[in-house]
Protein backbone atom coordinates (compact mmCIF):
# COMPACT_ATOMS: atom_id res chain seq x y z
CA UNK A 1 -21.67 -2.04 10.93
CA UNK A 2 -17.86 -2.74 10.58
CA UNK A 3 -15.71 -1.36 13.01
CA UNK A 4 -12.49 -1.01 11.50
CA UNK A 5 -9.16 -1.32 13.63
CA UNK A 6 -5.34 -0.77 13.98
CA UNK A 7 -3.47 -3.54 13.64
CA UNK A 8 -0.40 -4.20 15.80
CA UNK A 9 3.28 -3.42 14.27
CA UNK A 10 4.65 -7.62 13.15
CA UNK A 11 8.11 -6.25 14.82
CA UNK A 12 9.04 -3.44 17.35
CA UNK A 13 9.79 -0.05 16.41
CA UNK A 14 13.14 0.00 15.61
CA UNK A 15 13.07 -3.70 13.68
CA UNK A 16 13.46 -1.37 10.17
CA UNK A 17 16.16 0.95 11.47
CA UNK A 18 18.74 2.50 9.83
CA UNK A 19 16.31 2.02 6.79
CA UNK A 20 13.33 3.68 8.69
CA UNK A 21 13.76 5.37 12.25
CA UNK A 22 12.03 3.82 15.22
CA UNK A 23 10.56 7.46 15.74
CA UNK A 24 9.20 7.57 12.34
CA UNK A 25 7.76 3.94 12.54
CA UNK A 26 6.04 5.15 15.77
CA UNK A 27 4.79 8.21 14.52
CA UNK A 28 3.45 6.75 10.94
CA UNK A 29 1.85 4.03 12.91
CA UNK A 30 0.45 5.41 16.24
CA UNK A 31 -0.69 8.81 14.77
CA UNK A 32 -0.77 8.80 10.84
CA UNK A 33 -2.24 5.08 10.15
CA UNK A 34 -5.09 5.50 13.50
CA UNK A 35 -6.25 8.71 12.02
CA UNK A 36 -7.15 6.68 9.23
CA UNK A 37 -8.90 3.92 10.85
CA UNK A 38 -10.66 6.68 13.29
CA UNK A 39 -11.62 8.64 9.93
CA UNK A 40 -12.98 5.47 8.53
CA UNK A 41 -15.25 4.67 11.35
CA UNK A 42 -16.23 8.01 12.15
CA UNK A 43 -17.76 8.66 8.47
CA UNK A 44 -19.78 5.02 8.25
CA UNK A 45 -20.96 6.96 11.55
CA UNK A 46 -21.99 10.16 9.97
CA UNK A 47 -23.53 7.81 6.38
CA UNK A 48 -25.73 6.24 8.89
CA UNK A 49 -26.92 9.53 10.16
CA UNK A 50 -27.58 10.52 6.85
CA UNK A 51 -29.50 7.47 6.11
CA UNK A 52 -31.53 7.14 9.22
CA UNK A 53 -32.41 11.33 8.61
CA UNK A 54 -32.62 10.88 5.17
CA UNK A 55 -30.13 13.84 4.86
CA UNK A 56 -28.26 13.54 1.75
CA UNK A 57 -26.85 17.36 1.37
CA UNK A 58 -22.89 16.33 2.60
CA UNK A 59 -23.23 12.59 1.05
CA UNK A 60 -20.16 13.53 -1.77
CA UNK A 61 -17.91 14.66 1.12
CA UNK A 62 -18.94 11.87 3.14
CA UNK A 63 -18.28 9.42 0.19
CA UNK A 64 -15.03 10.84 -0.86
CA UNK A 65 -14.08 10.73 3.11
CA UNK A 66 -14.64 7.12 3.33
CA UNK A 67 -12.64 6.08 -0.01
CA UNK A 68 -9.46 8.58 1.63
CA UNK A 69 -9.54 6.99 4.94
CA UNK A 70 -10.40 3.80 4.23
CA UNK A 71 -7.50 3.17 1.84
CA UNK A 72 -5.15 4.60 3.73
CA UNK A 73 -5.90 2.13 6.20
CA UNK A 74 -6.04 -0.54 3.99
CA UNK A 75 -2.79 0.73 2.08
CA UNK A 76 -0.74 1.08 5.53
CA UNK A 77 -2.11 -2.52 6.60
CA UNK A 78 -0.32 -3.96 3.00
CA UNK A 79 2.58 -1.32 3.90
CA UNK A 80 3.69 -2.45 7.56
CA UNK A 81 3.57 -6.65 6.53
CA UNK A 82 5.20 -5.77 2.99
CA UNK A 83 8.63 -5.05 5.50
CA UNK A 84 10.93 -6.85 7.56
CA UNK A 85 14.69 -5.98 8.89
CA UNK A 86 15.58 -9.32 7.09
CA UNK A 87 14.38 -7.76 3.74
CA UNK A 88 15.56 -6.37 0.70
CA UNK A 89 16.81 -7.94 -2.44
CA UNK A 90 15.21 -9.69 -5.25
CA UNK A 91 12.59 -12.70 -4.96
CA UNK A 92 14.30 -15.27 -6.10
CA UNK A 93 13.21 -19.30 -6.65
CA UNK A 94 15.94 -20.26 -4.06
CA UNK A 95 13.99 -18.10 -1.36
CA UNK A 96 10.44 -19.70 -2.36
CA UNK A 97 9.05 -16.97 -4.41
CA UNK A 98 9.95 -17.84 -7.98
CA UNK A 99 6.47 -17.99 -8.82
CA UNK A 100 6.37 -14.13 -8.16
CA UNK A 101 10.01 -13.26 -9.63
CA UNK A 102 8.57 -14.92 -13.16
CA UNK A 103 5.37 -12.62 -12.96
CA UNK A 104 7.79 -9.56 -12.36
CA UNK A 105 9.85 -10.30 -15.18
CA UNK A 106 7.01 -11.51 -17.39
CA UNK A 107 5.13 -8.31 -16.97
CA UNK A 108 8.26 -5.86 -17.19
CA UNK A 109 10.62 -7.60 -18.68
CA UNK A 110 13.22 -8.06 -16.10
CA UNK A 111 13.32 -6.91 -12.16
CA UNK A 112 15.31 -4.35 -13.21
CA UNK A 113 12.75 -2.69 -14.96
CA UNK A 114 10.35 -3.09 -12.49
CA UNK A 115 12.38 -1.47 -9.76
CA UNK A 116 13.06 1.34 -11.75
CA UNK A 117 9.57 1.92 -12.81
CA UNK A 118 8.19 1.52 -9.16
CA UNK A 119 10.64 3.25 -8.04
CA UNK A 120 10.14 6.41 -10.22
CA UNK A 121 6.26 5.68 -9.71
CA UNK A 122 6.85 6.66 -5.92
CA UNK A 123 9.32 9.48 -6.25
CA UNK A 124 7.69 11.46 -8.52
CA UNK A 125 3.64 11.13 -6.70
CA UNK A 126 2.59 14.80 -6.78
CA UNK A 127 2.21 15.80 -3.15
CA UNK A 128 1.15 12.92 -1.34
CA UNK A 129 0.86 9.18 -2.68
CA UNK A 130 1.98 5.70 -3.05
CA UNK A 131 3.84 3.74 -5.28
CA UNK A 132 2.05 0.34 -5.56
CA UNK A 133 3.24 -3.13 -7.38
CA UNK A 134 -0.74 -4.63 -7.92
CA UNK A 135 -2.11 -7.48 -9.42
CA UNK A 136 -4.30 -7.05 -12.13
CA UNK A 137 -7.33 -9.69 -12.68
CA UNK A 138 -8.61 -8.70 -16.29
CA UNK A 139 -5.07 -9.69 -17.96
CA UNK A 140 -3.47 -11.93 -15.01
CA UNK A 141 -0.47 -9.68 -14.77
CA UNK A 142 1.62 -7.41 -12.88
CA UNK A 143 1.29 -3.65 -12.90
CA UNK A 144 2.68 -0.53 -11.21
CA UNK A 145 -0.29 1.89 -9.95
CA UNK A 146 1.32 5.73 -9.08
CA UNK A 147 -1.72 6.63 -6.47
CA UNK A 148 -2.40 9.76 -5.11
CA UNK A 149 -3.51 10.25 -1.65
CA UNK A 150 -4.58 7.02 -1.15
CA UNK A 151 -7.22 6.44 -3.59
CA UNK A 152 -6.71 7.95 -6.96
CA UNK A 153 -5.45 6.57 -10.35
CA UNK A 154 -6.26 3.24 -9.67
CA UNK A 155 -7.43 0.61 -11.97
CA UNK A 156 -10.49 -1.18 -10.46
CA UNK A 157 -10.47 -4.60 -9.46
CA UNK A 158 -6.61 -4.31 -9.40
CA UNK A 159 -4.97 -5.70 -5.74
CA UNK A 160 -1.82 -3.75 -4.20
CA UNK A 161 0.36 -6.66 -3.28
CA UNK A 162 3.56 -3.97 -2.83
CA UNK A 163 3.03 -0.65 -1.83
CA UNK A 164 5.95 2.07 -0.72
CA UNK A 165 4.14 5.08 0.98
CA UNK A 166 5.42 8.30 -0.37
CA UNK A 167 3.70 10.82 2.06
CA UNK A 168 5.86 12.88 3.48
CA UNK A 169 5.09 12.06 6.87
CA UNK A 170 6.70 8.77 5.71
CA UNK A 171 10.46 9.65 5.91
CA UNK A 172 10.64 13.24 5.98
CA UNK A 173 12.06 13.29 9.86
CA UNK A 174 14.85 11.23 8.84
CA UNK A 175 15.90 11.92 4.81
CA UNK A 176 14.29 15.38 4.93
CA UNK A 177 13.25 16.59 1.61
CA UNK A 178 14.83 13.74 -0.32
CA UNK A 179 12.41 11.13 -1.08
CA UNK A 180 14.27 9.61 -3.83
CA UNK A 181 16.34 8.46 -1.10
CA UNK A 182 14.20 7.37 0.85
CA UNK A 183 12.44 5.19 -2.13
CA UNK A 184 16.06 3.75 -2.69
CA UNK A 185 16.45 2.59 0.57
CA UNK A 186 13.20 0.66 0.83
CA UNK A 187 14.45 -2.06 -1.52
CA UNK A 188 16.26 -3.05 1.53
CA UNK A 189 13.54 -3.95 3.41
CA UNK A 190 10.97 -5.33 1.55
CA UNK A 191 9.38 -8.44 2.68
CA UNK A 192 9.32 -10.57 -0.62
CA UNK A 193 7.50 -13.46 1.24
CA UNK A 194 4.94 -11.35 2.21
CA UNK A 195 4.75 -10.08 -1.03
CA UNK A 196 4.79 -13.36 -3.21
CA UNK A 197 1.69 -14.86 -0.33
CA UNK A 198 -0.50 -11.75 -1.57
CA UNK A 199 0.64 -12.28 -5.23
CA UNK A 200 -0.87 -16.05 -5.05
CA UNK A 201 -3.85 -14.92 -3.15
CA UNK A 202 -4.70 -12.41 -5.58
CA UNK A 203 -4.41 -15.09 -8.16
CA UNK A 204 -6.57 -17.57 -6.69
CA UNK A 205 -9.23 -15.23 -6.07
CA UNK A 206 -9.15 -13.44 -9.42
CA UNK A 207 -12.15 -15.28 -10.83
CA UNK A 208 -14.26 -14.46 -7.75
CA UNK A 209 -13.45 -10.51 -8.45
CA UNK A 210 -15.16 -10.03 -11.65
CA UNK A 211 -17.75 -11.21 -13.73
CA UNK A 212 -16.75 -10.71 -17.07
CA UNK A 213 -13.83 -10.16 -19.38
């Protein structure tokens, strides 16, 4: 069975600050992202119970359990690699991501409209969510995902290549109630190589993710 586990912090806790506190970066990671990865494990536990019994009476719980914590561990894996204190920006060709700056403006027109529409995609999740920039197989483009929790409203076989978390226990010790702010402020660090290495791999493998048309 797969034991799932939480991966180290690329940079130290205060590599995001003034962006992102080092106390918040701690927190998020320490706490918030290993109570995902313990959730995760602890409910393949509790399916193989149910299997070996042949107990079935809490299997929609259990199911719905292992889609929650499993993506929020997947989604804060994506989240902590898609910064860096050396961030922010546009991808541009003269950085080495103009493959991923021509998808962006060839799916929304211009980057301009793409931050916009990310952006409002995060700030207005109802409750908890993410705001997520994913690759989409069926057409070969770019599209923003507005997710809830971690695991809702999303278009399957679609791969989150950009993803700004939107939970409060995201920013809330540092911009408070304001998470427009805090949305604005993550354009500063995102990690556009990072980002444009996903975009390619999602590419490459597109073929390999679904069958048909």
């Amino acid at each position: 069975m797969a034991i799932y586990t939480l991966p180290e912090l690329p940079y130290d806790y205060s590599a995001l600050a003034p962006v992102i506190s080092a106390e918040i970066i701690e927190l998020h990671h320490d706490k918030h992202h290993a109570a995902y990865v313990k959730g995760a494990n602890d409910t393949l536990e509790q399916l193989a119970e149910a299997r070996d019994k042949d107990q079935w009476g809490a299997v929609n719980g259990l199911q719905k359990n292992l889609a929650f914590h499993l993506s929020g561990h997947i989604l804060h894996s994506i989240y902590w690699q898609n910064m860096t204190g050396d961030g922010g920006g546009e991808p541009l060709e003269k950085d080495g991501v103009g493959e991923l700056a021509d998808a962006i403006a060839e799916s929304f027109g211009s980057f301009a409209k793409f931050k916009a529409q990310l952006s409002k995609a995060s700030a207005t999740t109802q409750g908890s969510g993410w705001g997520v920039l994913a690759y989409e197989p069926v057409t070969g483009r770019l599209i923003v995902e507005q997710v809830y929790d971690h695991q809702g409203n999303v278009g399957q076989g679609s791969v989150p290549i950009l993803v700004f978390d939107a939970w409060e226990h995201a920013f809330y010790l540092q911009y408070k109630n304001q998470k427009v702010d805090f949305i604005e402020a993550m354009w500063q660090v995102v990690n556009w190589q990072d980002v444009a290495k996903r975009y390619a791999a999602a590419k490459e493998s597109a073929n390999n993710l679904l069958l048909a048309p």
